[in-house]
N, C-alpha and C. Protein backbone atom coordinates (compact mmCIF):
# COMPACT_ATOMS: atom_id res chain seq x y z
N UNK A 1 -23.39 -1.90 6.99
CA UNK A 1 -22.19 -2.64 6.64
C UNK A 1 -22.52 -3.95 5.92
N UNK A 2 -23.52 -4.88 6.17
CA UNK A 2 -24.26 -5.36 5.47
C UNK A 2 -24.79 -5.74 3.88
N UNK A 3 -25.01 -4.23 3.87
CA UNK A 3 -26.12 -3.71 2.77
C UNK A 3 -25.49 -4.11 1.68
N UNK A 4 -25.82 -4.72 0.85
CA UNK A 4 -25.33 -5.36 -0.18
C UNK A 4 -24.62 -4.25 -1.48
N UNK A 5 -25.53 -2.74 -0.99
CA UNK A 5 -25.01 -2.05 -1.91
C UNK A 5 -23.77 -1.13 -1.70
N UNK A 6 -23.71 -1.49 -0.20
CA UNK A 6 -22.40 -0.80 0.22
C UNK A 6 -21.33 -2.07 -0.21
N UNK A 7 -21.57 -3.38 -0.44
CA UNK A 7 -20.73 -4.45 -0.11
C UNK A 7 -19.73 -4.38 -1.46
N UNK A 8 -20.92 -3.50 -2.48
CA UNK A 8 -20.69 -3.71 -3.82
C UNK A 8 -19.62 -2.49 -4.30
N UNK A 9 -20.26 -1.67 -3.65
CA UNK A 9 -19.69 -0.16 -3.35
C UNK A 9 -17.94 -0.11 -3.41
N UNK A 10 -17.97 -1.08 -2.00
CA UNK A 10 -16.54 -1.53 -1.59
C UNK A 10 -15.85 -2.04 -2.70
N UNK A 11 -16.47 -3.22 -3.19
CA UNK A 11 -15.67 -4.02 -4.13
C UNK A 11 -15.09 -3.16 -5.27
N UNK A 12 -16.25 -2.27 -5.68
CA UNK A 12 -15.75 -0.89 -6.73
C UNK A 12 -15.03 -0.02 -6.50
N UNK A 13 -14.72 0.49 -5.46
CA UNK A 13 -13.70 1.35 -4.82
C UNK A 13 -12.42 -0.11 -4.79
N UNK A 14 -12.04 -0.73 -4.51
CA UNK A 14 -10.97 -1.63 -4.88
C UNK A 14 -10.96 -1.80 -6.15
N UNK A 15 -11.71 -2.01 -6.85
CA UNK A 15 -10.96 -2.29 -8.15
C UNK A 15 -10.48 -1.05 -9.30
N UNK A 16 -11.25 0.21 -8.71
CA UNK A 16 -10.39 1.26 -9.22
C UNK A 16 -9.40 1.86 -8.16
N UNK A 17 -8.92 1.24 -7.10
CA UNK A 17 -7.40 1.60 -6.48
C UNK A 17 -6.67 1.00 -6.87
N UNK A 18 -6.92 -0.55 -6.93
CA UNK A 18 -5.99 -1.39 -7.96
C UNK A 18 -6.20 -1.06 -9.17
N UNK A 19 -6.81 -0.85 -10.17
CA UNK A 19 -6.86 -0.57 -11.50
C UNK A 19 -6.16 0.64 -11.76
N UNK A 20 -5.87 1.94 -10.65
CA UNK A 20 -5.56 3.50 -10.96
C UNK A 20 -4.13 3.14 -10.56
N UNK A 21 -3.84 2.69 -9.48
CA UNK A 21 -2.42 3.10 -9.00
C UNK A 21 -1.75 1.78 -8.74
N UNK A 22 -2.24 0.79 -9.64
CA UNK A 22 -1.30 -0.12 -9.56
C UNK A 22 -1.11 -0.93 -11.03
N UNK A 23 -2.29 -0.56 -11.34
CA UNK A 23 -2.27 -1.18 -13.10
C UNK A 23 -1.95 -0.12 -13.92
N UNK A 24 -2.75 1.00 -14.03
CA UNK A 24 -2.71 2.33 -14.57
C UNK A 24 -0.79 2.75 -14.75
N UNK A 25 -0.49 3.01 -13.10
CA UNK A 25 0.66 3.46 -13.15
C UNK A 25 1.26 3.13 -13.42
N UNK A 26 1.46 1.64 -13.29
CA UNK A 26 2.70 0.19 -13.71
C UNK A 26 2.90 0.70 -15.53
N UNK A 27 1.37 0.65 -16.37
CA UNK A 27 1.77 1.47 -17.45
C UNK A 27 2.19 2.47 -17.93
N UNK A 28 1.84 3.22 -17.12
CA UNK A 28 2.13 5.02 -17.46
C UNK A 28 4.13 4.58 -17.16
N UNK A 29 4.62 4.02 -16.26
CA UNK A 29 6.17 3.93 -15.93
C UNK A 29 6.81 3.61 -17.13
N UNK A 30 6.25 1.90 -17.82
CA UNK A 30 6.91 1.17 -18.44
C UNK A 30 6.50 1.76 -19.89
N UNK A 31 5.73 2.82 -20.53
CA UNK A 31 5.80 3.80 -21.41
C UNK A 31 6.81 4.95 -21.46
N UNK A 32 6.81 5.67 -20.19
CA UNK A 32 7.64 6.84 -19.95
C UNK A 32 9.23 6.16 -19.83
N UNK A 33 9.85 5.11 -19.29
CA UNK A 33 11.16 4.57 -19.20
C UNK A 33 11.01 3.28 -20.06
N UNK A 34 10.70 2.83 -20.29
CA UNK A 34 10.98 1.23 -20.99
C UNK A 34 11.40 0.41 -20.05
N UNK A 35 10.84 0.41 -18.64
CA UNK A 35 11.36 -0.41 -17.51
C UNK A 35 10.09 -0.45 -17.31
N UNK A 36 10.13 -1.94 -16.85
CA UNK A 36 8.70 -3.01 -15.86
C UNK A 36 8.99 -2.22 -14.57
N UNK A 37 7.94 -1.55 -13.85
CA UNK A 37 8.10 -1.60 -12.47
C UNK A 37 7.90 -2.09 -11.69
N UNK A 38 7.26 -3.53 -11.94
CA UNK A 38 7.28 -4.43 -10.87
C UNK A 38 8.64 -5.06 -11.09
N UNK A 39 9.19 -5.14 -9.99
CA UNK A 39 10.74 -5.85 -9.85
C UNK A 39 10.36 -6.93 -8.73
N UNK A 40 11.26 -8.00 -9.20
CA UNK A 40 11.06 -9.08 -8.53
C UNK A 40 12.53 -9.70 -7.88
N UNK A 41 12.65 -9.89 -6.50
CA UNK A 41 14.08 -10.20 -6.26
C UNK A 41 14.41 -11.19 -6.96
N UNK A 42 16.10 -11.51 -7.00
CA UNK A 42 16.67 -12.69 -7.14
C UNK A 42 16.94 -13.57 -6.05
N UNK A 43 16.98 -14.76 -6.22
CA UNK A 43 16.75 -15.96 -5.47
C UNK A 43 17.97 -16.20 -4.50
N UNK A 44 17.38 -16.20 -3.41
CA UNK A 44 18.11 -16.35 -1.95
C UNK A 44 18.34 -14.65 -1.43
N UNK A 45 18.06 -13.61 -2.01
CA UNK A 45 17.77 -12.36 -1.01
C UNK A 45 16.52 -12.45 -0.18
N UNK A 46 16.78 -11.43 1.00
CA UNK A 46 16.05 -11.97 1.74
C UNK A 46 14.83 -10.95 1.17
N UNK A 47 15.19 -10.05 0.38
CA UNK A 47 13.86 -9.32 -0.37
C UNK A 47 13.26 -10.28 -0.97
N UNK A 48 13.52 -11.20 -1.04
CA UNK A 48 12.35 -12.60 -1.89
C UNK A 48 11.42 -12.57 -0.89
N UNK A 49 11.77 -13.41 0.05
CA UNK A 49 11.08 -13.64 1.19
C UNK A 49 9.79 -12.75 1.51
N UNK A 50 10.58 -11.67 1.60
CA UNK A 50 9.65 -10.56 1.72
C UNK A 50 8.80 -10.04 0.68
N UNK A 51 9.11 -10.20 -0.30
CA UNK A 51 8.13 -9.66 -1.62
C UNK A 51 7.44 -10.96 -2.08
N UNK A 52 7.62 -12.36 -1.28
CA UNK A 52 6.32 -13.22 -1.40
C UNK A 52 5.28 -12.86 -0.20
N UNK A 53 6.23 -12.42 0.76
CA UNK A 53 5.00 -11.96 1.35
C UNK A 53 3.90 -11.05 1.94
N UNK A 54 4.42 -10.05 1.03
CA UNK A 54 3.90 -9.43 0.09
C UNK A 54 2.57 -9.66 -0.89
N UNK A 55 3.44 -10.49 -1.66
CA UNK A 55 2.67 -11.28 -2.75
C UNK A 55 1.49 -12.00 -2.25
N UNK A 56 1.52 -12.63 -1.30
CA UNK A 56 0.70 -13.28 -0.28
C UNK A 56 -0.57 -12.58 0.18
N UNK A 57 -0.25 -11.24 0.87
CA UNK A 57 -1.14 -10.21 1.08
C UNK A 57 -1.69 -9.57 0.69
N UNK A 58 -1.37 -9.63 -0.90
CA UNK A 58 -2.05 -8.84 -1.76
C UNK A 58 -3.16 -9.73 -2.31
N UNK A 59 -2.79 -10.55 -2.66
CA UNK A 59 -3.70 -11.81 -2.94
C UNK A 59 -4.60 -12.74 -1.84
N UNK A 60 -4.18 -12.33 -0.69
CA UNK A 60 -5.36 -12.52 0.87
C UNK A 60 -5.96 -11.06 0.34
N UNK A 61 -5.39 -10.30 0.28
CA UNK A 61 -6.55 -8.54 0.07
C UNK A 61 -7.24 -9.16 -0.71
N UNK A 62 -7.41 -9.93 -2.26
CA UNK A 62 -8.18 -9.39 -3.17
C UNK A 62 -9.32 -10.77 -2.32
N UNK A 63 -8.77 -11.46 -1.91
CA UNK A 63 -9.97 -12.78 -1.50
C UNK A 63 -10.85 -11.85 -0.48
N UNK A 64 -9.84 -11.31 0.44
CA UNK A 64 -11.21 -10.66 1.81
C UNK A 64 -12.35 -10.02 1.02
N UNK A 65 -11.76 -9.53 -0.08
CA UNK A 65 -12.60 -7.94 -0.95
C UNK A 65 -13.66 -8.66 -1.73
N UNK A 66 -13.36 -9.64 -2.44
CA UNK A 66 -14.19 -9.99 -2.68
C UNK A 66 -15.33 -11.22 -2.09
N UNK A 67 -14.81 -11.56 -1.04
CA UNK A 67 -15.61 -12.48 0.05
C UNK A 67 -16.85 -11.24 0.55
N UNK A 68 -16.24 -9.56 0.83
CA UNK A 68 -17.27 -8.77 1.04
C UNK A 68 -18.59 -8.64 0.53
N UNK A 69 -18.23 -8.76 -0.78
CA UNK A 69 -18.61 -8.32 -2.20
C UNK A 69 -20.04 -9.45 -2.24
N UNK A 70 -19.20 -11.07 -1.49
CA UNK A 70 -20.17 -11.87 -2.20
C UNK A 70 -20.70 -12.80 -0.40
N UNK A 71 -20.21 -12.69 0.64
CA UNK A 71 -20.37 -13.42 1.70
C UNK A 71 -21.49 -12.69 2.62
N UNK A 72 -22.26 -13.15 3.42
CA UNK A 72 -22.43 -12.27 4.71
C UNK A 72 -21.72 -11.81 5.67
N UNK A 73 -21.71 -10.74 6.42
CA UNK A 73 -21.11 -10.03 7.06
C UNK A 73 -20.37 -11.22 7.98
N UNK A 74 -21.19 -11.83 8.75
CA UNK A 74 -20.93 -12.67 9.64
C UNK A 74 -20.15 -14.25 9.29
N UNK A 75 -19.80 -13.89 8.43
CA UNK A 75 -18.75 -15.08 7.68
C UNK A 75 -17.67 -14.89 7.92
N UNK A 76 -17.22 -13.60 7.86
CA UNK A 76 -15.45 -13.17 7.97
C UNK A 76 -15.28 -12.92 9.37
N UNK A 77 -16.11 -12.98 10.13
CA UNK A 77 -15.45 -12.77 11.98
C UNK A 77 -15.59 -11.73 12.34
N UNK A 78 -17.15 -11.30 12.34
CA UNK A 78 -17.31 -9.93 12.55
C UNK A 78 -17.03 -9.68 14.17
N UNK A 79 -16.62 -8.19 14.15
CA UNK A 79 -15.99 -7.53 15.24
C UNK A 79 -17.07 -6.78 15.87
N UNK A 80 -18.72 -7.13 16.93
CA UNK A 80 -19.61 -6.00 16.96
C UNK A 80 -19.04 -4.82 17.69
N UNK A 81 -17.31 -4.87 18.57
CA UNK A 81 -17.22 -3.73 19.06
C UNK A 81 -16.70 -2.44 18.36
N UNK A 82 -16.30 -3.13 17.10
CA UNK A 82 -15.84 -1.93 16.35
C UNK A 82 -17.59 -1.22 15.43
N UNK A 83 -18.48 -1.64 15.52
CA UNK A 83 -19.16 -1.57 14.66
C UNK A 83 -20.42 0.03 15.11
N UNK A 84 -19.92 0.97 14.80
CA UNK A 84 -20.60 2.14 14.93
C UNK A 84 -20.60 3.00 13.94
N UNK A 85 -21.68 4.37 13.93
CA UNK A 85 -21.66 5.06 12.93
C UNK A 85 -20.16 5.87 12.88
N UNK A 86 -19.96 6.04 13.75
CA UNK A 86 -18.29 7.32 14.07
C UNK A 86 -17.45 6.50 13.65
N UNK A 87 -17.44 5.18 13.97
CA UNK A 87 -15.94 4.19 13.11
C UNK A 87 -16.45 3.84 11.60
N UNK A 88 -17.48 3.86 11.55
CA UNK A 88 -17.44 3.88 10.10
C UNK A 88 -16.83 5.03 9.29
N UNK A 89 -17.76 6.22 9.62
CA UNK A 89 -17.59 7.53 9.22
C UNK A 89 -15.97 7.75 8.76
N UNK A 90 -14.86 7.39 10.08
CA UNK A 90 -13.93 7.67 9.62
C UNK A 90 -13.08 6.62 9.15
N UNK A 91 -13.22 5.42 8.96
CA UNK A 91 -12.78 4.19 8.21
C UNK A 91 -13.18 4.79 6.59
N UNK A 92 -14.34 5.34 6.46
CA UNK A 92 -14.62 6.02 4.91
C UNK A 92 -13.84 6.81 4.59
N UNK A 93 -13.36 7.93 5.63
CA UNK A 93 -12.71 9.11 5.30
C UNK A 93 -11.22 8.85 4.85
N UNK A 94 -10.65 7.66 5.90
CA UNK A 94 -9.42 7.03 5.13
C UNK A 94 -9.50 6.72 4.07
N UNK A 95 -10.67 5.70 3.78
CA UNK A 95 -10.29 5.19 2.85
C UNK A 95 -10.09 6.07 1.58
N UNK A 96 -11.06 7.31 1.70
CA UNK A 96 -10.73 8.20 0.55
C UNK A 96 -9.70 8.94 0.24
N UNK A 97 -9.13 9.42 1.54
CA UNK A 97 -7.80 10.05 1.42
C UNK A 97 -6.56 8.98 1.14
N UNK A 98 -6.85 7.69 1.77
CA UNK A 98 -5.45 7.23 1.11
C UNK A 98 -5.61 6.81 -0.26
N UNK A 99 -6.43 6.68 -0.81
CA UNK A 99 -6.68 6.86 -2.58
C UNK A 99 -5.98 8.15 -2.99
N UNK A 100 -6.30 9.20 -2.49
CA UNK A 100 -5.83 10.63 -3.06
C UNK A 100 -4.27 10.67 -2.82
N UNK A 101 -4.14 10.68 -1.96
CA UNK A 101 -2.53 10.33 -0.92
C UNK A 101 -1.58 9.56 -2.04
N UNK A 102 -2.11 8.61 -2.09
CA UNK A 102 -1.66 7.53 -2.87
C UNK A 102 -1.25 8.09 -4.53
N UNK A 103 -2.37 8.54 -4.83
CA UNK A 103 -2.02 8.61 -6.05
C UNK A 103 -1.11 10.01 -6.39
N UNK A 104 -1.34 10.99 -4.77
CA UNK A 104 -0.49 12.25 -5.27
C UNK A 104 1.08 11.64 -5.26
N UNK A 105 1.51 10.73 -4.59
CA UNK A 105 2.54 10.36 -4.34
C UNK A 105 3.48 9.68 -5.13
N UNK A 106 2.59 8.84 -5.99
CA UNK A 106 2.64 8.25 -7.41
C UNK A 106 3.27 8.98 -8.13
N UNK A 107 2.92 10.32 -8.47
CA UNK A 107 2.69 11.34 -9.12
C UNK A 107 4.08 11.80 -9.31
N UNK A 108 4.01 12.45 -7.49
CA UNK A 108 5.09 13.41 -7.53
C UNK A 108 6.60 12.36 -7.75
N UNK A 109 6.55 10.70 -7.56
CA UNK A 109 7.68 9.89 -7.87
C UNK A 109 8.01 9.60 -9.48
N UNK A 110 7.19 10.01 -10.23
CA UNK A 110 7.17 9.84 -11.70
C UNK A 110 7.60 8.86 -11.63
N UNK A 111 9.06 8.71 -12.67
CA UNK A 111 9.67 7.25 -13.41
C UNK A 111 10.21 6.73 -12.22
N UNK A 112 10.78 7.12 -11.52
CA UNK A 112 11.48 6.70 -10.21
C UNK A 112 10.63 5.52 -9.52
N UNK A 113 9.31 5.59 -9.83
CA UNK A 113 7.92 4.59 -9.20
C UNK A 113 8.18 3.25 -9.40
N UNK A 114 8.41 2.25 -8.15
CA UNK A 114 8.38 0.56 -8.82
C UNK A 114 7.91 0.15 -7.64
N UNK A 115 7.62 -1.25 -8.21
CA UNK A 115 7.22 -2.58 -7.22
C UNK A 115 8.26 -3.18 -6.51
N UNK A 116 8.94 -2.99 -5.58
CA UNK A 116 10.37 -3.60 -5.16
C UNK A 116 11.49 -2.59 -4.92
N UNK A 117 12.72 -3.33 -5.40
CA UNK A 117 13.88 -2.72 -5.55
C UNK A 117 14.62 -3.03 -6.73
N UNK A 118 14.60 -2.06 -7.59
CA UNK A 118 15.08 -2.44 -9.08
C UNK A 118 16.75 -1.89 -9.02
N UNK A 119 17.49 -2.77 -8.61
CA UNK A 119 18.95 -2.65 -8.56
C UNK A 119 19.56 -2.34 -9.78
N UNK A 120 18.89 -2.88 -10.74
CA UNK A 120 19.43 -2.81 -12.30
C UNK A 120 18.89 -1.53 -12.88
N UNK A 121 18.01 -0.79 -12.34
CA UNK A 121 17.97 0.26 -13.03
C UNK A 121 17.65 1.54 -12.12
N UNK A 122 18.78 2.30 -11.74
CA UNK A 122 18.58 3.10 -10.14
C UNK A 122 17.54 3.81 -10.69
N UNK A 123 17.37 4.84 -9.60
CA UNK A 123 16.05 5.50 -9.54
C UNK A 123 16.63 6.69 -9.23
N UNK A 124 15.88 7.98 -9.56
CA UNK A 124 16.54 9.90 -8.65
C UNK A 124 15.46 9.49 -7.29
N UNK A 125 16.43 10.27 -6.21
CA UNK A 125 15.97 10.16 -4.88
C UNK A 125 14.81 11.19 -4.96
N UNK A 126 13.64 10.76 -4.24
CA UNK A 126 12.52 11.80 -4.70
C UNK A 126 12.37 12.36 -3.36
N UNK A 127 12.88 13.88 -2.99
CA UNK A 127 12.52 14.87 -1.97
C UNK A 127 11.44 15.57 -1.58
N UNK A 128 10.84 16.13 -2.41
CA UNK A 128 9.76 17.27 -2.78
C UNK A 128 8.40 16.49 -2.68
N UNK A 129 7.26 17.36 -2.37
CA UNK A 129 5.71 17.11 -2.32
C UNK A 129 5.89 16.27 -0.81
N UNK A 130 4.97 15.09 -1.20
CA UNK A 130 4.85 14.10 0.28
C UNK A 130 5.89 13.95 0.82
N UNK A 131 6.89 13.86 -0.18
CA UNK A 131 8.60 13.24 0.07
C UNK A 131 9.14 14.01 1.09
N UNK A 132 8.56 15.12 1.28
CA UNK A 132 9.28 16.30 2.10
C UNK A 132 8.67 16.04 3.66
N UNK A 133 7.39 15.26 3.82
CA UNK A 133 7.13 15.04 5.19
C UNK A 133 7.17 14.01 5.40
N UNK A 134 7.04 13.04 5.12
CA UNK A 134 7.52 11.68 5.05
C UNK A 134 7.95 10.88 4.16
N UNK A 135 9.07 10.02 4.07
CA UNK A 135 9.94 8.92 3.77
C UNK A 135 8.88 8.04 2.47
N UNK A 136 7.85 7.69 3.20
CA UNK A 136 7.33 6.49 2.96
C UNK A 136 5.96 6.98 2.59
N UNK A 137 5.64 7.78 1.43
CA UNK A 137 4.01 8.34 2.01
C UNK A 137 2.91 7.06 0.68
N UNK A 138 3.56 6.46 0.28
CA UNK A 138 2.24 5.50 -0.31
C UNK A 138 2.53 4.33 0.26
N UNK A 139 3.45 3.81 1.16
CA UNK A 139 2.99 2.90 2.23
C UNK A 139 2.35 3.58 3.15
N UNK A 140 2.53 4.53 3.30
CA UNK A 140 1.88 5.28 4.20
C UNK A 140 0.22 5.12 4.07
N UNK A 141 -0.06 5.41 2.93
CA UNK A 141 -1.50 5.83 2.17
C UNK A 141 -1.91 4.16 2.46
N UNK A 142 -1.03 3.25 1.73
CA UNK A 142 -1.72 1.59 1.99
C UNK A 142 -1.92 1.14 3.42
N UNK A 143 -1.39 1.66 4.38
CA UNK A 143 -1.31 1.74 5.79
C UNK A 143 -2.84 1.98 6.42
N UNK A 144 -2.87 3.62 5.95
CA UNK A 144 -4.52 3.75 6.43
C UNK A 144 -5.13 3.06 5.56
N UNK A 145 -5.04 2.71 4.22
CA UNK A 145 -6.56 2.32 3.40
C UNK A 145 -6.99 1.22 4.06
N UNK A 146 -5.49 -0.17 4.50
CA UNK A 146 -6.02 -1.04 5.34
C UNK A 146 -6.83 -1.09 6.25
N UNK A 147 -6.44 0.17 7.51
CA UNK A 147 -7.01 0.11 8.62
C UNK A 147 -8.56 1.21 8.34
N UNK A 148 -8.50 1.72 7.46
CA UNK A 148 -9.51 2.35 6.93
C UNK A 148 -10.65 1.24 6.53
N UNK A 149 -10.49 0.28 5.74
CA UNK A 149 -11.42 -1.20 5.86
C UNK A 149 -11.28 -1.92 7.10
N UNK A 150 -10.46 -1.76 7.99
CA UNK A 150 -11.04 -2.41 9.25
C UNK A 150 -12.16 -1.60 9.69
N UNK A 151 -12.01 -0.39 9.92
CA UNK A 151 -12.76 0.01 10.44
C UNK A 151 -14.24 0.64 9.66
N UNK A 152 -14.63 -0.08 8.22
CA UNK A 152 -16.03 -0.02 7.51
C UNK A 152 -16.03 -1.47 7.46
N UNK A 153 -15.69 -1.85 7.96
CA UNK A 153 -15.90 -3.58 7.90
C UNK A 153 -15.26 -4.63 8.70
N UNK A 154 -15.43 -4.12 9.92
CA UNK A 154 -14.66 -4.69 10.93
C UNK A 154 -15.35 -5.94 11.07
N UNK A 155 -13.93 -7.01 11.01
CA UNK A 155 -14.09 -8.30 10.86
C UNK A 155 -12.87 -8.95 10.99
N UNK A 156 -12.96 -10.44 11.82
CA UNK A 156 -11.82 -11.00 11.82
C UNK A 156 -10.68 -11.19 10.75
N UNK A 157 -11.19 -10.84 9.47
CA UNK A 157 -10.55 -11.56 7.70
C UNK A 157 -9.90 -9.67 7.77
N UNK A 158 -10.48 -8.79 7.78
CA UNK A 158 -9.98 -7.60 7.48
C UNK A 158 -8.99 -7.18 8.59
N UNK A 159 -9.31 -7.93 10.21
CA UNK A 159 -7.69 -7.13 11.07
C UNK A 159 -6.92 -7.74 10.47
N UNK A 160 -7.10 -9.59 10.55
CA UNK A 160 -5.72 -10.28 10.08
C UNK A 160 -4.93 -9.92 8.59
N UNK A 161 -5.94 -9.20 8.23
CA UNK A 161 -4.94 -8.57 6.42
C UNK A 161 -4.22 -7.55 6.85
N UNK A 162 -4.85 -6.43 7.82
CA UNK A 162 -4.26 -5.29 8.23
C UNK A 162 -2.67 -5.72 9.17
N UNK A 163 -2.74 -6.53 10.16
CA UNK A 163 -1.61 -7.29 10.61
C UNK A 163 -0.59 -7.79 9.74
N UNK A 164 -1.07 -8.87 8.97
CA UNK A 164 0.39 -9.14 8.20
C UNK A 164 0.76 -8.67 6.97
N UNK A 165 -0.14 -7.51 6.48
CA UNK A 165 0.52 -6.23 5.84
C UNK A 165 1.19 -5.40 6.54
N UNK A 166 1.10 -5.11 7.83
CA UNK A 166 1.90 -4.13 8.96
C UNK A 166 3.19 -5.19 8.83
N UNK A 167 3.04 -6.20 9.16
CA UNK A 167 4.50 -6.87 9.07
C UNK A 167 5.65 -6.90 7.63
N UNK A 168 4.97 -6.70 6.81
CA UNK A 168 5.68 -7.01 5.50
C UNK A 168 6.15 -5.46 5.24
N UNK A 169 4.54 -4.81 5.62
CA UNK A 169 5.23 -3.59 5.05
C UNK A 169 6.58 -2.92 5.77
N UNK A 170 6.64 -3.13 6.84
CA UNK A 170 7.55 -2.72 7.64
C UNK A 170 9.03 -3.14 7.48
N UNK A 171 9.17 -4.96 7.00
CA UNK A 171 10.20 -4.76 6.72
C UNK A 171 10.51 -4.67 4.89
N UNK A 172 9.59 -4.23 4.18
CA UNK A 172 10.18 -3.76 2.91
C UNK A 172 10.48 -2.59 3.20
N UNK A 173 9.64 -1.44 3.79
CA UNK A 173 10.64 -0.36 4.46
C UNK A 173 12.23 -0.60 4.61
N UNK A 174 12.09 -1.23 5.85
CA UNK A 174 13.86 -0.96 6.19
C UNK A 174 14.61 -1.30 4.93
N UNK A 175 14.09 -2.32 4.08
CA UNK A 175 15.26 -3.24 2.93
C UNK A 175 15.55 -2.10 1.88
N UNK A 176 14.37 -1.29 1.79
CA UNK A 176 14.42 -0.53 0.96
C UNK A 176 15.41 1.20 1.04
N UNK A 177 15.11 1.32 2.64
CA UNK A 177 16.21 1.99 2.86
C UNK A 177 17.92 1.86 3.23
N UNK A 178 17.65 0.07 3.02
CA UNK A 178 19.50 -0.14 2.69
C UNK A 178 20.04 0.29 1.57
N UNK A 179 18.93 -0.02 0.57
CA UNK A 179 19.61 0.11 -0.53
C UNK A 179 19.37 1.43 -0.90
N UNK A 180 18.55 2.58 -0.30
CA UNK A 180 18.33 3.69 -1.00
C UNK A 180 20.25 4.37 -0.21
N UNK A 181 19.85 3.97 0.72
CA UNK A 181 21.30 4.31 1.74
C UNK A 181 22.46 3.85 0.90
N UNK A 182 22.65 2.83 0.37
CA UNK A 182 24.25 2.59 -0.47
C UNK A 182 23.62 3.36 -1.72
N UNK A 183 22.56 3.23 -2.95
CA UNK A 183 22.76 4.11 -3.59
C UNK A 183 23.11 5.61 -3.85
N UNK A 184 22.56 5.57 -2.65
CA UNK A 184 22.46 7.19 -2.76
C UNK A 184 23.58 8.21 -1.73
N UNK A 185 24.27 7.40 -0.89
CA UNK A 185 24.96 7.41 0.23
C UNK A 185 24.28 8.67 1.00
N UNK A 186 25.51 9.93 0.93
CA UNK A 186 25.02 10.62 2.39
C UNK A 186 24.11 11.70 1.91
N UNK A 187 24.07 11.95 0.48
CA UNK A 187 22.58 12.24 0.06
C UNK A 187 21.28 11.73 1.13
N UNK A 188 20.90 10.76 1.01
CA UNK A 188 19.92 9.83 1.35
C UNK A 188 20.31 9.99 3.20
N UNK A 189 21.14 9.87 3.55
CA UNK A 189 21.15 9.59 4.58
C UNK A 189 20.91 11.29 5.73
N UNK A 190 21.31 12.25 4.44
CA UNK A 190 20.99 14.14 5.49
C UNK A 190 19.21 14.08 5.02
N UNK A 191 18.85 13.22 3.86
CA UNK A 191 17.63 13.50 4.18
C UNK A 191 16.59 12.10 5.30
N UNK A 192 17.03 10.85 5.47
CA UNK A 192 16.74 10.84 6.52
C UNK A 192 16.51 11.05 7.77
N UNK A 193 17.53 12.01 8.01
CA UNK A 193 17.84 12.61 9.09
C UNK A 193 16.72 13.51 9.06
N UNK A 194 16.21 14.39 7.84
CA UNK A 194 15.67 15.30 8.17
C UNK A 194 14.13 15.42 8.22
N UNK A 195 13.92 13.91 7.24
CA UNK A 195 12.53 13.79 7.01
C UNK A 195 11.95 11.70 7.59
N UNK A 196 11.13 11.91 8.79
CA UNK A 196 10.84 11.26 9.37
C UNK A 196 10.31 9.93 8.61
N UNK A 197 10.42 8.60 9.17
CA UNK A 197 10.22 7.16 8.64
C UNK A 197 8.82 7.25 7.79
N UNK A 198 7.43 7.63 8.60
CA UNK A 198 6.16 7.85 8.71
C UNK A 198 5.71 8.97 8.46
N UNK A 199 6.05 10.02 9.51
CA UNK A 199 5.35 11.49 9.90
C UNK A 199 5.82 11.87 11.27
């Protein structure tokens, strides 16, 4: 965990998850529709609030990632009880599947794909592929990748990112299903019923 070439390893596996499914796609959207998909609330919703902090966590992610990249282990608050070959093993295995996860999900949302809640330009409710077993499957995917780096690099800097991403993400969830709920009314609402928050 250490090893400088795993440290480096890491840093490269982040910058092509951010580079594939968050830079990549943001283009592939705003080619295919002529819409930005990063949406940004307007001032005094409480989706502001929340999509700074957001904003916040994404930008604590890129500092932990690269503190990996360039710190000793024992700088960020290492954890020795998490630290074994079996929690590594499967902290790796997340991390690879929620890359794949992630990007099938991307995929199967085509233009419909944004950063937020773009009120000004609705979206088709996406059912099919991941959509069909869970609600939420690329928070889902950012969910494990987090806890997937806790556990290849368990450290005080990597739970506390995993924590107040669990908080944010959770309530852009619900905000997001108010509004999928008035757009879409009881559409949206027979398939909540039928297809679970998570899994």
């Amino acid at each position: 965990m250490g090893d400088p070439i795993f440290r480096y390893g890491l840093l490269a596996y982040y910058m092509v998850f951010v580079g594939v499914l968050f830079v990549a796609r943001s283009i592939i959207v705003r080619k295919r529709t002529g819409v930005n998909p990063l949406v940004l609330p307007k001032e005094g919703e409480v989706a502001l609030y929340v999509a700074r902090g957001l904003q916040a966590v994404s930008a604590g992610g890129a500092s932990v990632v690269l503190a990996i990249g360039l710190v000793p282990f024992d700088v960020l608050g290492a954890l020795p009880a998490l630290r074994s070959q079996a929690v590594f093993i499967v902290g790796c295995a997340m991390l690879g599947a929620s890359l794949v996860l992630m990007a099938v999900a991307q995929a199967q949302m085509g233009a419909s794909w944004r950063i937020g809640i773009d009120r000004e330009h609705p979206t088709a409710l996406v059912e099919r592929g991941l959509f069909a077993m869970s609600r939420n499957p690329i928070f889902l995917a950012l969910r494990a990748n987090l806890l997937g780096l806790v556990l290849v690099y368990p450290a005080a800097a990597t739970l506390a990112l995993l924590v107040a991403a669990e908080i944010f993400i959770q309530l852009q969830v619900r905000l997001e299903e108010g509004y999928l709920s008035t757009l879409h009314g009881e559409r949206y609402e027979a398939y909540r019923r039928r297809v679970r928050r998570w899994l």
